[in-house]
N, C-alpha and C. Protein backbone atom coordinates (compact mmCIF):
# COMPACT_ATOMS: atom_id res chain seq x y z
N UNK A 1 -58.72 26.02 -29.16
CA UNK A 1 -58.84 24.85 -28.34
C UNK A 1 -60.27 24.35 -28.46
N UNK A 2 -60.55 23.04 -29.04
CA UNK A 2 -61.62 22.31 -28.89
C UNK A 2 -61.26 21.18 -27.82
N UNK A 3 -62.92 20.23 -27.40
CA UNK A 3 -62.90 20.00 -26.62
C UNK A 3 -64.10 19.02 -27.62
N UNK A 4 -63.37 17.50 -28.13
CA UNK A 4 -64.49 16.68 -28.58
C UNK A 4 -64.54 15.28 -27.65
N UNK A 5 -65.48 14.94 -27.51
CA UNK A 5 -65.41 13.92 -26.64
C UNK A 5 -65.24 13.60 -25.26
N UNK A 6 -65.04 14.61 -24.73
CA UNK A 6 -64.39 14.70 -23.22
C UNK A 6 -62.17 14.81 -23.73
N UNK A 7 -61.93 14.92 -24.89
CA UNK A 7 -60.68 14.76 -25.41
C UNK A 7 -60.75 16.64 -25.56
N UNK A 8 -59.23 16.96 -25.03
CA UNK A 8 -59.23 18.40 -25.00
C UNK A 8 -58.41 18.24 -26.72
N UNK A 9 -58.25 18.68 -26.98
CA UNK A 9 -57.06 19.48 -28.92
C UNK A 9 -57.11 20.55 -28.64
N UNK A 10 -55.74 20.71 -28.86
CA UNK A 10 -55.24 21.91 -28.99
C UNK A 10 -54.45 22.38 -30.74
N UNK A 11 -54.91 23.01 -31.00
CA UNK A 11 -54.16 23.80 -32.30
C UNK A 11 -52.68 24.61 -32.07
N UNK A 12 -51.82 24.46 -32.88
CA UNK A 12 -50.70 24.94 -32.67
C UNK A 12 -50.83 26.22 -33.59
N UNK A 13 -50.34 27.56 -32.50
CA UNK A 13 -51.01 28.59 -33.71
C UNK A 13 -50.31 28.28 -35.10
N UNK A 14 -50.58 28.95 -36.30
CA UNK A 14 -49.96 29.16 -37.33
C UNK A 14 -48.73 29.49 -37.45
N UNK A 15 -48.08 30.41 -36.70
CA UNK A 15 -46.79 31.21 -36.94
C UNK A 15 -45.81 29.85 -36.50
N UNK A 16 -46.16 29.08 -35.04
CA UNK A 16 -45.43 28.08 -34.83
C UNK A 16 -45.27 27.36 -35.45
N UNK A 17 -46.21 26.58 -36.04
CA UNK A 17 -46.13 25.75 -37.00
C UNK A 17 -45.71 26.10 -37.96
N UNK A 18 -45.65 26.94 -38.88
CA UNK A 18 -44.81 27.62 -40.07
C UNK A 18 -43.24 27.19 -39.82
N UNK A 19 -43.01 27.67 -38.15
CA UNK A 19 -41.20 27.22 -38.14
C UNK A 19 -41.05 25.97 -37.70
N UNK A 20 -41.68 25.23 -37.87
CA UNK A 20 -41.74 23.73 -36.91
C UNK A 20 -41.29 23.42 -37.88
N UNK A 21 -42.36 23.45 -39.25
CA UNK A 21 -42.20 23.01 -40.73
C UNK A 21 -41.62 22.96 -41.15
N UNK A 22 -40.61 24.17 -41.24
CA UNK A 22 -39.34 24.52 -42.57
C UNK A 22 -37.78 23.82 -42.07
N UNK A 23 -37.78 23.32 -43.54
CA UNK A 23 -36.51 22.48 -43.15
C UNK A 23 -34.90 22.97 -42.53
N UNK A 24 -35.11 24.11 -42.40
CA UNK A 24 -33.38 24.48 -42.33
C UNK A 24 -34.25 25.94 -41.30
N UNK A 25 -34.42 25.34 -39.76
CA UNK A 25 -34.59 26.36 -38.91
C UNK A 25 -34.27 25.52 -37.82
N UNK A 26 -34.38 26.50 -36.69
CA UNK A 26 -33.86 26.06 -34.91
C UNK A 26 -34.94 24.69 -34.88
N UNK A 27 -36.14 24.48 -35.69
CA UNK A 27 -37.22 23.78 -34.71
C UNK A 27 -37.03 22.37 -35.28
N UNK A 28 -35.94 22.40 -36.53
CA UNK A 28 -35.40 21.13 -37.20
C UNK A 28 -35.79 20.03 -36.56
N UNK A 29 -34.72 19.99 -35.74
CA UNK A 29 -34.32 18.93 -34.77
C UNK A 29 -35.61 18.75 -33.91
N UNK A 30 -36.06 19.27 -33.18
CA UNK A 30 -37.64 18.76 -32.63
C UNK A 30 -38.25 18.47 -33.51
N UNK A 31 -38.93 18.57 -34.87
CA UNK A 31 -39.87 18.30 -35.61
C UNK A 31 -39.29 16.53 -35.65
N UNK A 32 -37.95 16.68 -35.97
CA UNK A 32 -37.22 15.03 -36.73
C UNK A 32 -37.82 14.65 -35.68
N UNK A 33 -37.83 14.78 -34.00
CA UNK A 33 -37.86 13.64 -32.61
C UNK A 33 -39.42 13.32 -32.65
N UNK A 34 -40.27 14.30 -33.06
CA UNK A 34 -41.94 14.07 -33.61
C UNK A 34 -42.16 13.30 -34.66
N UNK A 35 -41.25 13.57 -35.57
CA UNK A 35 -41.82 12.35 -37.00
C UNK A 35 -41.61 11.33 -36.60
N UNK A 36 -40.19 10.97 -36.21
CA UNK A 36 -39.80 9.82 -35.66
C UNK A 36 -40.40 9.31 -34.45
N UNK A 37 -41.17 9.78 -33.91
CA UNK A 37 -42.19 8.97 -32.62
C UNK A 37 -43.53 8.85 -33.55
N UNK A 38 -43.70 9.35 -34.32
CA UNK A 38 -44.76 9.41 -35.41
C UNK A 38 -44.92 8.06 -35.95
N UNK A 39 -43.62 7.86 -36.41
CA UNK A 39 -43.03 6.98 -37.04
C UNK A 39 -42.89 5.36 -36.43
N UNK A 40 -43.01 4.94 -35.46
CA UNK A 40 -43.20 4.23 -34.70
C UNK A 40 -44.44 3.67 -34.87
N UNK A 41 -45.68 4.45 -34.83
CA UNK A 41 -47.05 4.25 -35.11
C UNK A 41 -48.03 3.90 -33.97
N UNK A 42 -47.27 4.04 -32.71
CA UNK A 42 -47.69 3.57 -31.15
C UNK A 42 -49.04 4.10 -30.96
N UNK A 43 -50.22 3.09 -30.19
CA UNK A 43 -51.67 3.68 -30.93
C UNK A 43 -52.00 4.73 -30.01
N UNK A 44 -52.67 5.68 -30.44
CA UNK A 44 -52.67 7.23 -29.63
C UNK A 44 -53.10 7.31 -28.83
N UNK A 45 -53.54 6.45 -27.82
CA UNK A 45 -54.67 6.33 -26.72
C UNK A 45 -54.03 5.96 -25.88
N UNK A 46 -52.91 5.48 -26.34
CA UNK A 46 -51.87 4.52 -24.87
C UNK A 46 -50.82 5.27 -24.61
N UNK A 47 -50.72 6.01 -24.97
CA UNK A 47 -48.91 7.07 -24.87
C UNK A 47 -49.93 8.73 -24.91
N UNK A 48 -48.62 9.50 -24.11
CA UNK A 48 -48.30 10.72 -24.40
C UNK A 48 -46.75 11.06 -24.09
N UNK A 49 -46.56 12.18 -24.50
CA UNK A 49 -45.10 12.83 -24.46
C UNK A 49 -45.22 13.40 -23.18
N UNK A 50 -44.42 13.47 -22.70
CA UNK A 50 -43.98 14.29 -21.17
C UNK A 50 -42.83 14.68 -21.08
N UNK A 51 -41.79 14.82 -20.05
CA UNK A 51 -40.91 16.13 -20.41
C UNK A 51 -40.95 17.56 -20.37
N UNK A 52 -40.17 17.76 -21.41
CA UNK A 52 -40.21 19.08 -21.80
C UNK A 52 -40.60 19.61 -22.83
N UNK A 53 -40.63 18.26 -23.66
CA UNK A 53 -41.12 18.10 -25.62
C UNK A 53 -42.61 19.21 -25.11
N UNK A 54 -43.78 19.20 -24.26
CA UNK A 54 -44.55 19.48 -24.68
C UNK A 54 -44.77 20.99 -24.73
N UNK A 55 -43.47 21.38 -23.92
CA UNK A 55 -43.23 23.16 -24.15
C UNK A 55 -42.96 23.21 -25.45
N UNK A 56 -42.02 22.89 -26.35
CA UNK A 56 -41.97 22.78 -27.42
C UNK A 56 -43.47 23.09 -28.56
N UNK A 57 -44.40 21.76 -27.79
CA UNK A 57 -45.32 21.68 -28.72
C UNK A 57 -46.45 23.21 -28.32
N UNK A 58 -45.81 23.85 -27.70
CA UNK A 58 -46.89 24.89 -27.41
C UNK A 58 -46.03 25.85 -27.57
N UNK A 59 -44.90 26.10 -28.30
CA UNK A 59 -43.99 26.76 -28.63
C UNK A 59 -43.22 27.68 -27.59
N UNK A 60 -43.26 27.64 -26.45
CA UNK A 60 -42.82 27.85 -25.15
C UNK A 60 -41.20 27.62 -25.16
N UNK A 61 -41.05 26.74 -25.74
CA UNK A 61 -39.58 26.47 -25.36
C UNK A 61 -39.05 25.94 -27.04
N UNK A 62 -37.41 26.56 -27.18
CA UNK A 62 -36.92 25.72 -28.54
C UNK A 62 -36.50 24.47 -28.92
N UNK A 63 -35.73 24.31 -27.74
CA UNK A 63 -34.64 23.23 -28.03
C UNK A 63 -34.71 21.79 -26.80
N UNK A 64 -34.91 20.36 -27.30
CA UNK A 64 -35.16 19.25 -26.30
C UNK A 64 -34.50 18.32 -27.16
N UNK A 65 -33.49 17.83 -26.51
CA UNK A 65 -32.34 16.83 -26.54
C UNK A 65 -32.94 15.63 -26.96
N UNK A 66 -34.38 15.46 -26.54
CA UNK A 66 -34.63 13.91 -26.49
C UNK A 66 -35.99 13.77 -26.37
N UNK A 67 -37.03 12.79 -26.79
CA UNK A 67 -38.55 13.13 -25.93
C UNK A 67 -38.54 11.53 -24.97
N UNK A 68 -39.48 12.40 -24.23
CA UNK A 68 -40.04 11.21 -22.75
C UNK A 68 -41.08 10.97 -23.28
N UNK A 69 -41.65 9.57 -23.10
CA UNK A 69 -43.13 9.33 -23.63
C UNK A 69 -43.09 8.17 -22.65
N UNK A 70 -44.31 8.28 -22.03
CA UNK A 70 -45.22 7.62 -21.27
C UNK A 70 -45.93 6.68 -22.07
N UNK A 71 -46.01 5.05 -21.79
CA UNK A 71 -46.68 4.20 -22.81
C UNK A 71 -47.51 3.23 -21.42
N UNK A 72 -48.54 3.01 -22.00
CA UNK A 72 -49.37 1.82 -21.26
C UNK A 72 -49.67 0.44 -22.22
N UNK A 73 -50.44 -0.37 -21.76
CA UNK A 73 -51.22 -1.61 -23.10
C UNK A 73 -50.39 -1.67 -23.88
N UNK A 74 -51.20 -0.78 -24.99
CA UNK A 74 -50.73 -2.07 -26.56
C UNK A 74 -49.83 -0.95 -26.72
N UNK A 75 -49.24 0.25 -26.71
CA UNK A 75 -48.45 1.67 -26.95
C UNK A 75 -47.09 0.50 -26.11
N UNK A 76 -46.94 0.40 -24.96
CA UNK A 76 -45.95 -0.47 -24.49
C UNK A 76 -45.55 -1.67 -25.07
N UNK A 77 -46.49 -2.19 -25.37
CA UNK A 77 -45.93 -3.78 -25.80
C UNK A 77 -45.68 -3.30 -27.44
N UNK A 78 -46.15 -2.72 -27.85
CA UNK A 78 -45.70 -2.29 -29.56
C UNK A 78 -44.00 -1.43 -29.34
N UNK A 79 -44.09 -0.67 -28.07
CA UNK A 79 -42.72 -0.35 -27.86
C UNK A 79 -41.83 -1.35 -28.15
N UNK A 80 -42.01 -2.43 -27.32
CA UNK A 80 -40.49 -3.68 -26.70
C UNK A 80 -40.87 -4.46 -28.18
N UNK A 81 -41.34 -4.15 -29.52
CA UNK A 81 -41.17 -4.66 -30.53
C UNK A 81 -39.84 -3.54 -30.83
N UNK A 82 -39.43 -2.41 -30.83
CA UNK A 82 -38.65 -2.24 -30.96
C UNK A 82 -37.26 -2.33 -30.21
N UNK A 83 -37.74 -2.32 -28.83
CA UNK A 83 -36.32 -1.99 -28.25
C UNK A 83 -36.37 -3.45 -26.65
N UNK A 84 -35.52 -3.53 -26.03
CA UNK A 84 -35.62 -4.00 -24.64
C UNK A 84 -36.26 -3.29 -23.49
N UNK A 85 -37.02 -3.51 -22.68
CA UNK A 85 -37.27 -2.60 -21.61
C UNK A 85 -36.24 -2.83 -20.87
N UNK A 86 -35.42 -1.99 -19.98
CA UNK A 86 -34.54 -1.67 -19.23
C UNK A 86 -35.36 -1.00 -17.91
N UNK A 87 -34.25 -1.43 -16.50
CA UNK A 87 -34.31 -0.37 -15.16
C UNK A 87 -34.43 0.84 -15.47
N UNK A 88 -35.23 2.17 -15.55
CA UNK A 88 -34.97 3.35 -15.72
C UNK A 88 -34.11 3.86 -14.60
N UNK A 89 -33.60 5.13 -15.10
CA UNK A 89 -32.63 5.70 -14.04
C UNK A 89 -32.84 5.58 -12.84
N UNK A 90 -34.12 6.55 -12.41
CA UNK A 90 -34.92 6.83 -11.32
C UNK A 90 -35.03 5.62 -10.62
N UNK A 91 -34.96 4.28 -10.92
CA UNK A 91 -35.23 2.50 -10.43
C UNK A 91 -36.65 2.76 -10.09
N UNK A 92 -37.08 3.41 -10.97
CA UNK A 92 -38.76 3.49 -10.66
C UNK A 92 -39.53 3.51 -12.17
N UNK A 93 -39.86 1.95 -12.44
CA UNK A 93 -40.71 1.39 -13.59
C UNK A 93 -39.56 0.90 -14.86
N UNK A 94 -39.64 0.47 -15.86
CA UNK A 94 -38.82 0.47 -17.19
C UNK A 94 -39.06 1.52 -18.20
N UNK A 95 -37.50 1.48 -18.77
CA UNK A 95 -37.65 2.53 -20.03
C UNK A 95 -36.89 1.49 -21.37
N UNK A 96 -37.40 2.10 -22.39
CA UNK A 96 -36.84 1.35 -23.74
C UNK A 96 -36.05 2.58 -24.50
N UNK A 97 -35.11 2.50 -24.61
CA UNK A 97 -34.27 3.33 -25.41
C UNK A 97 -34.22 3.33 -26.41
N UNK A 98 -34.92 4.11 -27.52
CA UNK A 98 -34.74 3.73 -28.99
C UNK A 98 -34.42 4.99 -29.86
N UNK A 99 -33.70 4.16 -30.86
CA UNK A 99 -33.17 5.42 -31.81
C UNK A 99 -31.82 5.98 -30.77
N UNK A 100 -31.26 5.42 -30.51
CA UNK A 100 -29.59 6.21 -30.14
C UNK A 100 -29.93 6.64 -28.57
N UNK A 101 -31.12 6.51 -27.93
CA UNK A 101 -31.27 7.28 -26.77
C UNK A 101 -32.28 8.59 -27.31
N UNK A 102 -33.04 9.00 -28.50
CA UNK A 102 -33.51 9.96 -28.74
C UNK A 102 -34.77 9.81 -28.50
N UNK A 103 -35.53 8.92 -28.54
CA UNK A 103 -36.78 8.38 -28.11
C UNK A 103 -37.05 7.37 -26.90
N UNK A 104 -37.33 8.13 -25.14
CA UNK A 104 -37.27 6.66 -24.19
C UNK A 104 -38.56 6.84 -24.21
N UNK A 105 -38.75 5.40 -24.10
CA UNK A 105 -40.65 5.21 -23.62
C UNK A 105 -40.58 4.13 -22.38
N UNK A 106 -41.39 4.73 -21.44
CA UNK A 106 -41.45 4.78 -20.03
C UNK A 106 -42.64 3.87 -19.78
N UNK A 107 -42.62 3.11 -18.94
CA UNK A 107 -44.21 2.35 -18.49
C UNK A 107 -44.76 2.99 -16.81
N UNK A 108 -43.39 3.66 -16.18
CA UNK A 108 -43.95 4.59 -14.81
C UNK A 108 -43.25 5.83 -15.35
N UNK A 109 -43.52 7.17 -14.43
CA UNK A 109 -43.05 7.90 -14.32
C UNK A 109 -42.76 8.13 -12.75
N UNK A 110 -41.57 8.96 -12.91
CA UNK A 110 -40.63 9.07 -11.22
C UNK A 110 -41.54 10.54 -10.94
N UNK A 111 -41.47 10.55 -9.41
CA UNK A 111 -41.12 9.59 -8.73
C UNK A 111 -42.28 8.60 -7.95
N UNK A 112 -42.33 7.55 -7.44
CA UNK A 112 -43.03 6.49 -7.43
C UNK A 112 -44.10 6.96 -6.80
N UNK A 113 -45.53 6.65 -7.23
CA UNK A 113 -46.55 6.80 -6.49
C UNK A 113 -47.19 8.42 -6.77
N UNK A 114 -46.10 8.96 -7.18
CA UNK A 114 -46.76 10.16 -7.66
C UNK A 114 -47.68 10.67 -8.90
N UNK A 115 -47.41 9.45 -9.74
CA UNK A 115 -47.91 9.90 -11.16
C UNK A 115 -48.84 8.80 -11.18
N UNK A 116 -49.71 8.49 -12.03
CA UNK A 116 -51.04 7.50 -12.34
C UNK A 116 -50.88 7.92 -13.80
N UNK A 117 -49.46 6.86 -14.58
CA UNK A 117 -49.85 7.23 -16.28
C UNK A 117 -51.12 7.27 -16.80
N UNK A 118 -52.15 6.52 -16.47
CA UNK A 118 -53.06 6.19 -17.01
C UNK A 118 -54.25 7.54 -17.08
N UNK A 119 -54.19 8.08 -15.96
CA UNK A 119 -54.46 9.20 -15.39
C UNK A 119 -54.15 10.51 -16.68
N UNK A 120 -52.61 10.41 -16.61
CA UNK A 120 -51.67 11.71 -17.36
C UNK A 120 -51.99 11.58 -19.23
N UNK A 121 -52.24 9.99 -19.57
CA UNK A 121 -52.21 9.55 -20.92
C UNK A 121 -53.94 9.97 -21.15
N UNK A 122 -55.00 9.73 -19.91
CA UNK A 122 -56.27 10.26 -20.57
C UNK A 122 -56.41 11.39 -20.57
N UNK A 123 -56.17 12.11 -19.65
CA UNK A 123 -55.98 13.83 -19.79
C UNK A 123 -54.96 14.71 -21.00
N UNK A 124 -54.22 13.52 -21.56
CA UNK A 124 -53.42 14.67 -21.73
C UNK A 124 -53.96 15.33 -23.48
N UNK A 125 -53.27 16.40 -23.86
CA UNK A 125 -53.90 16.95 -25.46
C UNK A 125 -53.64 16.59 -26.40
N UNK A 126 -54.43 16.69 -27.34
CA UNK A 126 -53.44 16.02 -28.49
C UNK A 126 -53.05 17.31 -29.76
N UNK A 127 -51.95 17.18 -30.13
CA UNK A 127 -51.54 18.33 -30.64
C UNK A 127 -50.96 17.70 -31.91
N UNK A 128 -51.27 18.17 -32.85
CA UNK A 128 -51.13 17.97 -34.19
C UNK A 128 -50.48 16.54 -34.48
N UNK A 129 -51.77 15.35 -33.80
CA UNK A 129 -52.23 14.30 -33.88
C UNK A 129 -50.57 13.18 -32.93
N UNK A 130 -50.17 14.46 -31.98
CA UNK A 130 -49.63 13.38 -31.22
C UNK A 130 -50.63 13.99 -29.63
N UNK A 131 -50.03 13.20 -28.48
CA UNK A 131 -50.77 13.31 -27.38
C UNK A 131 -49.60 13.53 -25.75
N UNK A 132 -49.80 14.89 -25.69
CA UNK A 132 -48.63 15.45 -24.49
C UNK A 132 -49.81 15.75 -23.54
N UNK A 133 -48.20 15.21 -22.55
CA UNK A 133 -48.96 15.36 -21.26
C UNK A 133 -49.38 17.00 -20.94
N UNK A 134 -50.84 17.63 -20.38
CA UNK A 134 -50.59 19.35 -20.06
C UNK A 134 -50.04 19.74 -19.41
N UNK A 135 -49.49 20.80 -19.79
CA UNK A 135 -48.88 21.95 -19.22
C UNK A 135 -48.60 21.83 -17.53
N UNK A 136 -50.27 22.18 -17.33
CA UNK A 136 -50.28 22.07 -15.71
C UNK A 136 -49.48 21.07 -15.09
N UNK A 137 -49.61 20.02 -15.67
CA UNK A 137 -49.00 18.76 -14.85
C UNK A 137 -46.98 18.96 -15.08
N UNK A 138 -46.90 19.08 -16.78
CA UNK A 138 -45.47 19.12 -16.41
C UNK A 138 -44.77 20.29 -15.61
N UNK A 139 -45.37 21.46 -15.54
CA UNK A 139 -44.91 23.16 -14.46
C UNK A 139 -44.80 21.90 -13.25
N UNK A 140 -46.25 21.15 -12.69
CA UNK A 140 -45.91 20.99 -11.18
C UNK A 140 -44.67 19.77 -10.67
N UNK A 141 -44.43 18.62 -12.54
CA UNK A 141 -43.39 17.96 -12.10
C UNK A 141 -42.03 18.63 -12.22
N UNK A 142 -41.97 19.44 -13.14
CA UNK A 142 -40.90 20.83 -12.90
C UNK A 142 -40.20 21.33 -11.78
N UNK A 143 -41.41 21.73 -10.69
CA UNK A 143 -41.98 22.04 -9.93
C UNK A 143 -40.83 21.02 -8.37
N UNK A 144 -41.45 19.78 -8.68
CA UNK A 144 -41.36 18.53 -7.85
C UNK A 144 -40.12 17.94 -7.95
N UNK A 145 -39.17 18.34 -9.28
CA UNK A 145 -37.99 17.77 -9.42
C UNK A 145 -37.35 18.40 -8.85
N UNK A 146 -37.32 19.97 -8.40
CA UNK A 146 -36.27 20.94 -7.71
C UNK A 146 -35.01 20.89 -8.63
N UNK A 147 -35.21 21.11 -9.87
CA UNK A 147 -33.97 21.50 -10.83
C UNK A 147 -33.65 22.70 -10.99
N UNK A 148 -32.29 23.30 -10.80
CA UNK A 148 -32.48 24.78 -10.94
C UNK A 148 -32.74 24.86 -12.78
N UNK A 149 -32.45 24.48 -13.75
CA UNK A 149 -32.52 24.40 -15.01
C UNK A 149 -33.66 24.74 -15.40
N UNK A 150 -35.27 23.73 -14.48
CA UNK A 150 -36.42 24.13 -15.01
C UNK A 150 -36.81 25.29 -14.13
N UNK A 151 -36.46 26.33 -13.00
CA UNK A 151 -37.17 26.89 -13.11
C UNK A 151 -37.85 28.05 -13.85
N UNK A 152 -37.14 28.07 -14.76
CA UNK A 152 -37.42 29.29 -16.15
C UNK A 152 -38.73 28.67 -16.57
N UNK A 153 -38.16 27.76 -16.95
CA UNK A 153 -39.74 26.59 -18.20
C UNK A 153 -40.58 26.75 -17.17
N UNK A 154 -40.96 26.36 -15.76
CA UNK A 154 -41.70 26.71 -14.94
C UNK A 154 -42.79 28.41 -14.67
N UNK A 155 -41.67 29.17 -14.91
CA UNK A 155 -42.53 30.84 -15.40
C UNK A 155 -42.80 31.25 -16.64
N UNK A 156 -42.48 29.90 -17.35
CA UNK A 156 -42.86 30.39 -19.31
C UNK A 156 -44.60 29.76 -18.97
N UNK A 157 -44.61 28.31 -18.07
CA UNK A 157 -46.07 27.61 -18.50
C UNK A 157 -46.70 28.63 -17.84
N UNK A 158 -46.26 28.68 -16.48
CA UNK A 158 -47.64 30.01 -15.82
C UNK A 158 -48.25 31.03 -16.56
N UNK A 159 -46.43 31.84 -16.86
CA UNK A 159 -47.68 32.87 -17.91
C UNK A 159 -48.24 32.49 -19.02
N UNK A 160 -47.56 31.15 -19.98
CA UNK A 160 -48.78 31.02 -20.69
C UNK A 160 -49.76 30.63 -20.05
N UNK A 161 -49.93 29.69 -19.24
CA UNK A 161 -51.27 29.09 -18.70
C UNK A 161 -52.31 31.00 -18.04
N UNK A 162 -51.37 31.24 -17.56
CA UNK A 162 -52.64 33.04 -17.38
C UNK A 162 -53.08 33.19 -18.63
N UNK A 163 -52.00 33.69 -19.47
CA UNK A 163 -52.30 34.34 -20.86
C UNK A 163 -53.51 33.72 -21.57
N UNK A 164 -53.19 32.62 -21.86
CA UNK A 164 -54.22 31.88 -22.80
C UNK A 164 -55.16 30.97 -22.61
N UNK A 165 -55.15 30.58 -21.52
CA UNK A 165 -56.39 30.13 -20.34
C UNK A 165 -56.53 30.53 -19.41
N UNK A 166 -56.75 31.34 -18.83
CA UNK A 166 -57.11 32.49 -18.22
C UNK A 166 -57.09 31.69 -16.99
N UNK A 167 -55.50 31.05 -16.42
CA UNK A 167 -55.74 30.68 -15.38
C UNK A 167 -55.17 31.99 -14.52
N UNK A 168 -56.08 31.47 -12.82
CA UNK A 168 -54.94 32.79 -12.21
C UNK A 168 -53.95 32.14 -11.66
């Protein structure tokens, strides 16, 4: 983990990345939902991923149906070149659905008043040149949704967050 600019990076160890890479493994399908937001070209300063994608990117978790990405400025308006903004579920901010539903990009996050994208998009890391929201923040929206589903992903970030940043 470096730290240039007041911008945290994080490195994905080696071993992860080795299976992220190879074409015919479990991490297939997440790598395709990364190229393809890659692929878009949305400028890196205005978006991050949020969700669950960013367990993924810290190899915490295998498998995510779909990624959430948070967009502000020009990351938003380069969005609705691809898609319509729509009511998001939550009726809290718009989402653009693109690619089949495999890529939504969000201009709020639920639930209202709780999140400050702007806030989550400058903090968040950038990991092999995309930009997720941290850890800390998605455990406490985890946390805040009361899903029984996340509370597993919820005791994977803690102990990583002990383990490898020596939080207590």
């Amino acid at each position: 983990m470096q730290i240039i600019e007041g911008l945290l990076i994080v490195n994905i160890p080696q071993s992860v990345k080795y299976f992220m890479e190879r074409e015919n493994n479990r991490f297939n399908k997440e790598v395709s939902l990364f190229r393809k937001l890659s692929f878009l070209d949305l400028p890196l300063f205005d978006f991050a991923v949020f969700g669950s994608a960013p367990m993924v990117a810290h190899g915490l978790k295998r498998s995510i149906n779909d990624l959430d990405v948070i967009a502000r400025k020009s990351a938003w308006e380069k969005a609705k070149t691809f898609g319509t903004p729509e009511v998001s579920r939550s009726k809290f901010g718009s989402v653009i659905s693109l690619m089949g539903g495999a890529i939504e990009v969000f201009d709020q996050w639920p639930p209202e008043g709780k999140w400050n994208i702007d806030k989550l998009i400058d903090e968040a890391e950038i990991i092999n040149g995309l930009r997720f929201v941290r850890l800390e923040v998605v455990a406490e929206w985890k946390r805040d949704s009361s899903r029984r589903k996340d509370l597993e992903d919820i005791t994977q970030i803690e102990n990583f967050l002990r383990r490898y940043r020596g939080d207590q």
